[in-house]
N, C-alpha and C. Protein backbone atom coordinates (compact mmCIF):
# COMPACT_ATOMS: atom_id res chain seq x y z
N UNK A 1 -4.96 96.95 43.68
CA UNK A 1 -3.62 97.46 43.47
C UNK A 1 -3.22 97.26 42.02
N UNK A 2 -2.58 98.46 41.49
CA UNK A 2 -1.92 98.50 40.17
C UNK A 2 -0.82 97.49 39.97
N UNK A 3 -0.81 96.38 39.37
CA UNK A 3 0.61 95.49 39.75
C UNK A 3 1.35 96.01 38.42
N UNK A 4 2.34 96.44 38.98
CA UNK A 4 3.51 96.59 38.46
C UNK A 4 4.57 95.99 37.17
N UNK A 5 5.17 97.01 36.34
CA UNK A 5 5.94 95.66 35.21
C UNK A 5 6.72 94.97 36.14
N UNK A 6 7.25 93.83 35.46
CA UNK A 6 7.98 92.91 36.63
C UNK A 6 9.47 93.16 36.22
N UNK A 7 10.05 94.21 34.81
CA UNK A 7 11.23 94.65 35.29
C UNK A 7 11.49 96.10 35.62
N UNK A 8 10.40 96.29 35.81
CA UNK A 8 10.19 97.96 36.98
C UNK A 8 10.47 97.49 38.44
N UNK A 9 9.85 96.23 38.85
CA UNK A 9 9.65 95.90 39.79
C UNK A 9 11.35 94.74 40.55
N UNK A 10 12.04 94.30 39.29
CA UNK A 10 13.31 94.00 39.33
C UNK A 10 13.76 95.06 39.74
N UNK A 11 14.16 95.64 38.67
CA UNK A 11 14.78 96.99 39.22
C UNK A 11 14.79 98.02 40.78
N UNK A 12 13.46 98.03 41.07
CA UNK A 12 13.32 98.63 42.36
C UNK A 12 13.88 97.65 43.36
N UNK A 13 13.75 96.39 43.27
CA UNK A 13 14.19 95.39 44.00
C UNK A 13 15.92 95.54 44.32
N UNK A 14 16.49 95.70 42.79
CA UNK A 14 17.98 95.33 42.96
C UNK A 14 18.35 97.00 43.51
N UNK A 15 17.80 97.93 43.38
CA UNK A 15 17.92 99.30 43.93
C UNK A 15 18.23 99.29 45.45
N UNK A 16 17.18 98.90 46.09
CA UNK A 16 16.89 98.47 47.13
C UNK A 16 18.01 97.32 48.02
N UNK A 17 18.56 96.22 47.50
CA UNK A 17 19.25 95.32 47.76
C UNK A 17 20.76 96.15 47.36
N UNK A 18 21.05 96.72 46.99
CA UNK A 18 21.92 97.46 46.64
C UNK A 18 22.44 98.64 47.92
N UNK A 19 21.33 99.29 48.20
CA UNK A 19 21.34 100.45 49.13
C UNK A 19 21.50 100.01 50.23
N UNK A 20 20.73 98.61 50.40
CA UNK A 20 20.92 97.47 51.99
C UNK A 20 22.32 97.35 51.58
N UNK A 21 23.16 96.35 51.29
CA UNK A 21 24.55 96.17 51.34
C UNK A 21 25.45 97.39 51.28
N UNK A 22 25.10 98.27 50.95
CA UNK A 22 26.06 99.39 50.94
C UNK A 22 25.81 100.15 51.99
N UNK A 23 24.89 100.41 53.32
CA UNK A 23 24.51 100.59 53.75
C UNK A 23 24.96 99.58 55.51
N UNK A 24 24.84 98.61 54.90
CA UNK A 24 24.68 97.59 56.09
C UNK A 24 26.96 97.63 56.07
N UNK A 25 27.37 97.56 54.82
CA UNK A 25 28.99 97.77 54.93
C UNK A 25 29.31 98.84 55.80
N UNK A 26 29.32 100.27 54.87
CA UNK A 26 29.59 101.49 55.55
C UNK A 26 28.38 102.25 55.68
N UNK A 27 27.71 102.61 56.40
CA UNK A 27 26.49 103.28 57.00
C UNK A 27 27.19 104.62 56.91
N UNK A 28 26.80 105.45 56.34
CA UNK A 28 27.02 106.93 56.31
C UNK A 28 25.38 107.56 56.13
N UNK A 29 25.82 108.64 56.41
CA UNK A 29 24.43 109.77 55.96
C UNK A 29 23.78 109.20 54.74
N UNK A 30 24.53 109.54 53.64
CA UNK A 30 24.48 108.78 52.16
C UNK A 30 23.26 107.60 52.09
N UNK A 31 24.43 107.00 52.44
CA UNK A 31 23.43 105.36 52.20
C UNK A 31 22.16 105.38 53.50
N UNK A 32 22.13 106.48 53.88
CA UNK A 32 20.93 105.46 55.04
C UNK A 32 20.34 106.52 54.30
N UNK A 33 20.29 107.50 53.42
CA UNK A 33 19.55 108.16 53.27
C UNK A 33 19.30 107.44 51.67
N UNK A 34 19.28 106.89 50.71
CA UNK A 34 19.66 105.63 49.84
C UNK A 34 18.66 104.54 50.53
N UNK A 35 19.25 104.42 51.16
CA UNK A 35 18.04 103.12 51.41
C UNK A 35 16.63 103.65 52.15
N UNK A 36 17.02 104.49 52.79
CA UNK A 36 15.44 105.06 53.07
C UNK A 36 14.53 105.90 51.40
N UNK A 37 15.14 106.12 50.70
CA UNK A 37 14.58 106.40 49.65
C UNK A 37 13.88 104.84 48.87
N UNK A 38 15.05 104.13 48.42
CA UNK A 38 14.82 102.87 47.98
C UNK A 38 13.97 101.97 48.50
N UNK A 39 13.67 102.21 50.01
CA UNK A 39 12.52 101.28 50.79
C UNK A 39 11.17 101.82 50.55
N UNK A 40 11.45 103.31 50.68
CA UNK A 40 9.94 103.69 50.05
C UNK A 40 9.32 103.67 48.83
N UNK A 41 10.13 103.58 47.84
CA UNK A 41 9.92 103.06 46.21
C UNK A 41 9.34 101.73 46.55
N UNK A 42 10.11 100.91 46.98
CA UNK A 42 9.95 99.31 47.40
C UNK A 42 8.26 99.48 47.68
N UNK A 43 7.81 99.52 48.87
CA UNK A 43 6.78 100.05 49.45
C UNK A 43 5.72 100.72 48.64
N UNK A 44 5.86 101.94 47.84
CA UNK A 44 4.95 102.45 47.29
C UNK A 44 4.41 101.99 45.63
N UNK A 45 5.41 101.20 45.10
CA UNK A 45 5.50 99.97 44.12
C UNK A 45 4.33 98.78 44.77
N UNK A 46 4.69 97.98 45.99
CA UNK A 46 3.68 97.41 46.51
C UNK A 46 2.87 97.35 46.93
N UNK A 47 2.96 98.39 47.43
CA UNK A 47 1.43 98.73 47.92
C UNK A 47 1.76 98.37 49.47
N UNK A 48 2.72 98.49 49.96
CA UNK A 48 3.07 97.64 51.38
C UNK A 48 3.44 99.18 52.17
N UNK A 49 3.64 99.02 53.90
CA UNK A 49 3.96 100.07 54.56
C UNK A 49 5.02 100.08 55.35
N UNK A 50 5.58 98.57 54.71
CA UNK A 50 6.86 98.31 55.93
C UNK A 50 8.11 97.76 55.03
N UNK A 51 9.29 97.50 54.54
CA UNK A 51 10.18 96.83 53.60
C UNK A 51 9.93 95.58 54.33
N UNK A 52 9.84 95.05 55.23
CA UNK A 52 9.65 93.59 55.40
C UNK A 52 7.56 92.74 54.45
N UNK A 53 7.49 93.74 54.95
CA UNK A 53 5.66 93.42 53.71
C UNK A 53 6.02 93.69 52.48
N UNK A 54 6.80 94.35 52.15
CA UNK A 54 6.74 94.98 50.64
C UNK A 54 7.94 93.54 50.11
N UNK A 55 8.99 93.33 50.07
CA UNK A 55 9.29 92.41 50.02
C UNK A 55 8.70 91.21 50.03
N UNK A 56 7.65 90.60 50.86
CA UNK A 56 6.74 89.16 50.82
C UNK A 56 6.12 89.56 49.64
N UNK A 57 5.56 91.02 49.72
CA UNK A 57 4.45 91.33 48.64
C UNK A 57 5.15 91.66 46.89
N UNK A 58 6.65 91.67 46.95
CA UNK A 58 7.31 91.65 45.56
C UNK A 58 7.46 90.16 45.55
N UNK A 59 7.57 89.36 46.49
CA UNK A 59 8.04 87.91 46.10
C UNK A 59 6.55 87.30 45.66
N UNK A 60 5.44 87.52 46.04
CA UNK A 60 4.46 87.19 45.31
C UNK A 60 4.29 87.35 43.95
N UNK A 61 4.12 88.80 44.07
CA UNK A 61 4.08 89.62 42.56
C UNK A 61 5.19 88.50 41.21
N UNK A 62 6.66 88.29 41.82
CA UNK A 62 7.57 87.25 41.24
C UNK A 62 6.94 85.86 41.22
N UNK A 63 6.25 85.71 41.85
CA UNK A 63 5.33 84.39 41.55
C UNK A 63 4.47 84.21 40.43
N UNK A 64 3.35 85.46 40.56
CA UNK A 64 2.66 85.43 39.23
C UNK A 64 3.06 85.86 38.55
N UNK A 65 4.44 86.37 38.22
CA UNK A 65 4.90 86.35 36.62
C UNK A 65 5.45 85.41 36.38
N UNK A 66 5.94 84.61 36.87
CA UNK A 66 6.63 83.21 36.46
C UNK A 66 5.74 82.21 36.09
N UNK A 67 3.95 81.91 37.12
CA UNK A 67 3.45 81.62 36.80
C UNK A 67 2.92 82.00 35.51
N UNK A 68 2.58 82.97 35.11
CA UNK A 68 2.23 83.59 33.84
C UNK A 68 3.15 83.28 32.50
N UNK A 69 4.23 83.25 33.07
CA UNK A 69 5.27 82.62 31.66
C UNK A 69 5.00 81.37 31.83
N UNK A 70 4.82 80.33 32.71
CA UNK A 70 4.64 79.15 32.47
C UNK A 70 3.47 78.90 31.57
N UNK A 71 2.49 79.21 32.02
CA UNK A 71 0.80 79.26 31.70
C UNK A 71 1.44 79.09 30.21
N UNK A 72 2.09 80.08 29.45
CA UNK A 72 2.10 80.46 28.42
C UNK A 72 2.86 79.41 27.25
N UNK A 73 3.68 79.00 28.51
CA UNK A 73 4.62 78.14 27.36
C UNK A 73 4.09 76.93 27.48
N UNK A 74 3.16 76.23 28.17
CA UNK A 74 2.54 75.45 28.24
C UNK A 74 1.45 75.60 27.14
N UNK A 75 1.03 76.94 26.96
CA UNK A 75 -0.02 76.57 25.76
C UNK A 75 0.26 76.72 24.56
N UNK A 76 1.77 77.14 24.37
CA UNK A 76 2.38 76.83 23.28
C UNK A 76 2.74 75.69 22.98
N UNK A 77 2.98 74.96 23.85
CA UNK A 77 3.51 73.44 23.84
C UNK A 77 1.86 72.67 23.38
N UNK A 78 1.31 73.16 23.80
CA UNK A 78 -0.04 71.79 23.20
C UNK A 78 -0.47 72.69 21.54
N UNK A 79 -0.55 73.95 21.28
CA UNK A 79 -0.05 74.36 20.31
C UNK A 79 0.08 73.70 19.11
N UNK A 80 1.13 73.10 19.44
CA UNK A 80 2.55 73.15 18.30
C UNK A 80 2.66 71.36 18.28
N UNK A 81 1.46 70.74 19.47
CA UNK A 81 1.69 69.16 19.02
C UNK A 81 0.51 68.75 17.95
């Protein structure tokens, strides 16, 4: 799987969390049609087939970039002693 930038992958996230609350408030045509768009972005971003997988599978993805900034500032830190 192509992994994703991680603020492409913000973004689709807060899209998504966005379309749920507005959606889950007032449910109209609109928003369920909003979040069914936004779940499949979600999904086709992850590589997942369900918003409950695609979600575990963005909270990973948020793992190894954090790990990856750590990695980094850690080897700046021995670096710079």
């Amino acid at each position: 799987m192509i992994m994703p930038a991680e603020k492409e992958l913000r973004a689709v996230l807060a899209r998504f969390a966005q379309a749920r609350i507005e959606h889950d408030v007032l449910p109209t045509g609109r928003t369920s049609r909003a979040l069914e768009d936004a779940t499949y972005t979600l999904c086709v971003i992850t590589g997942s087939r369900t918003a409950e997988q695609a979600l575990r599978a963005a909270d990973v993805l948020l793992d190894q970039y954090t790990a990856g900034r750590d990695g980094l500032r850690r080897e700046d830190e021995t670096l710079a002693a």
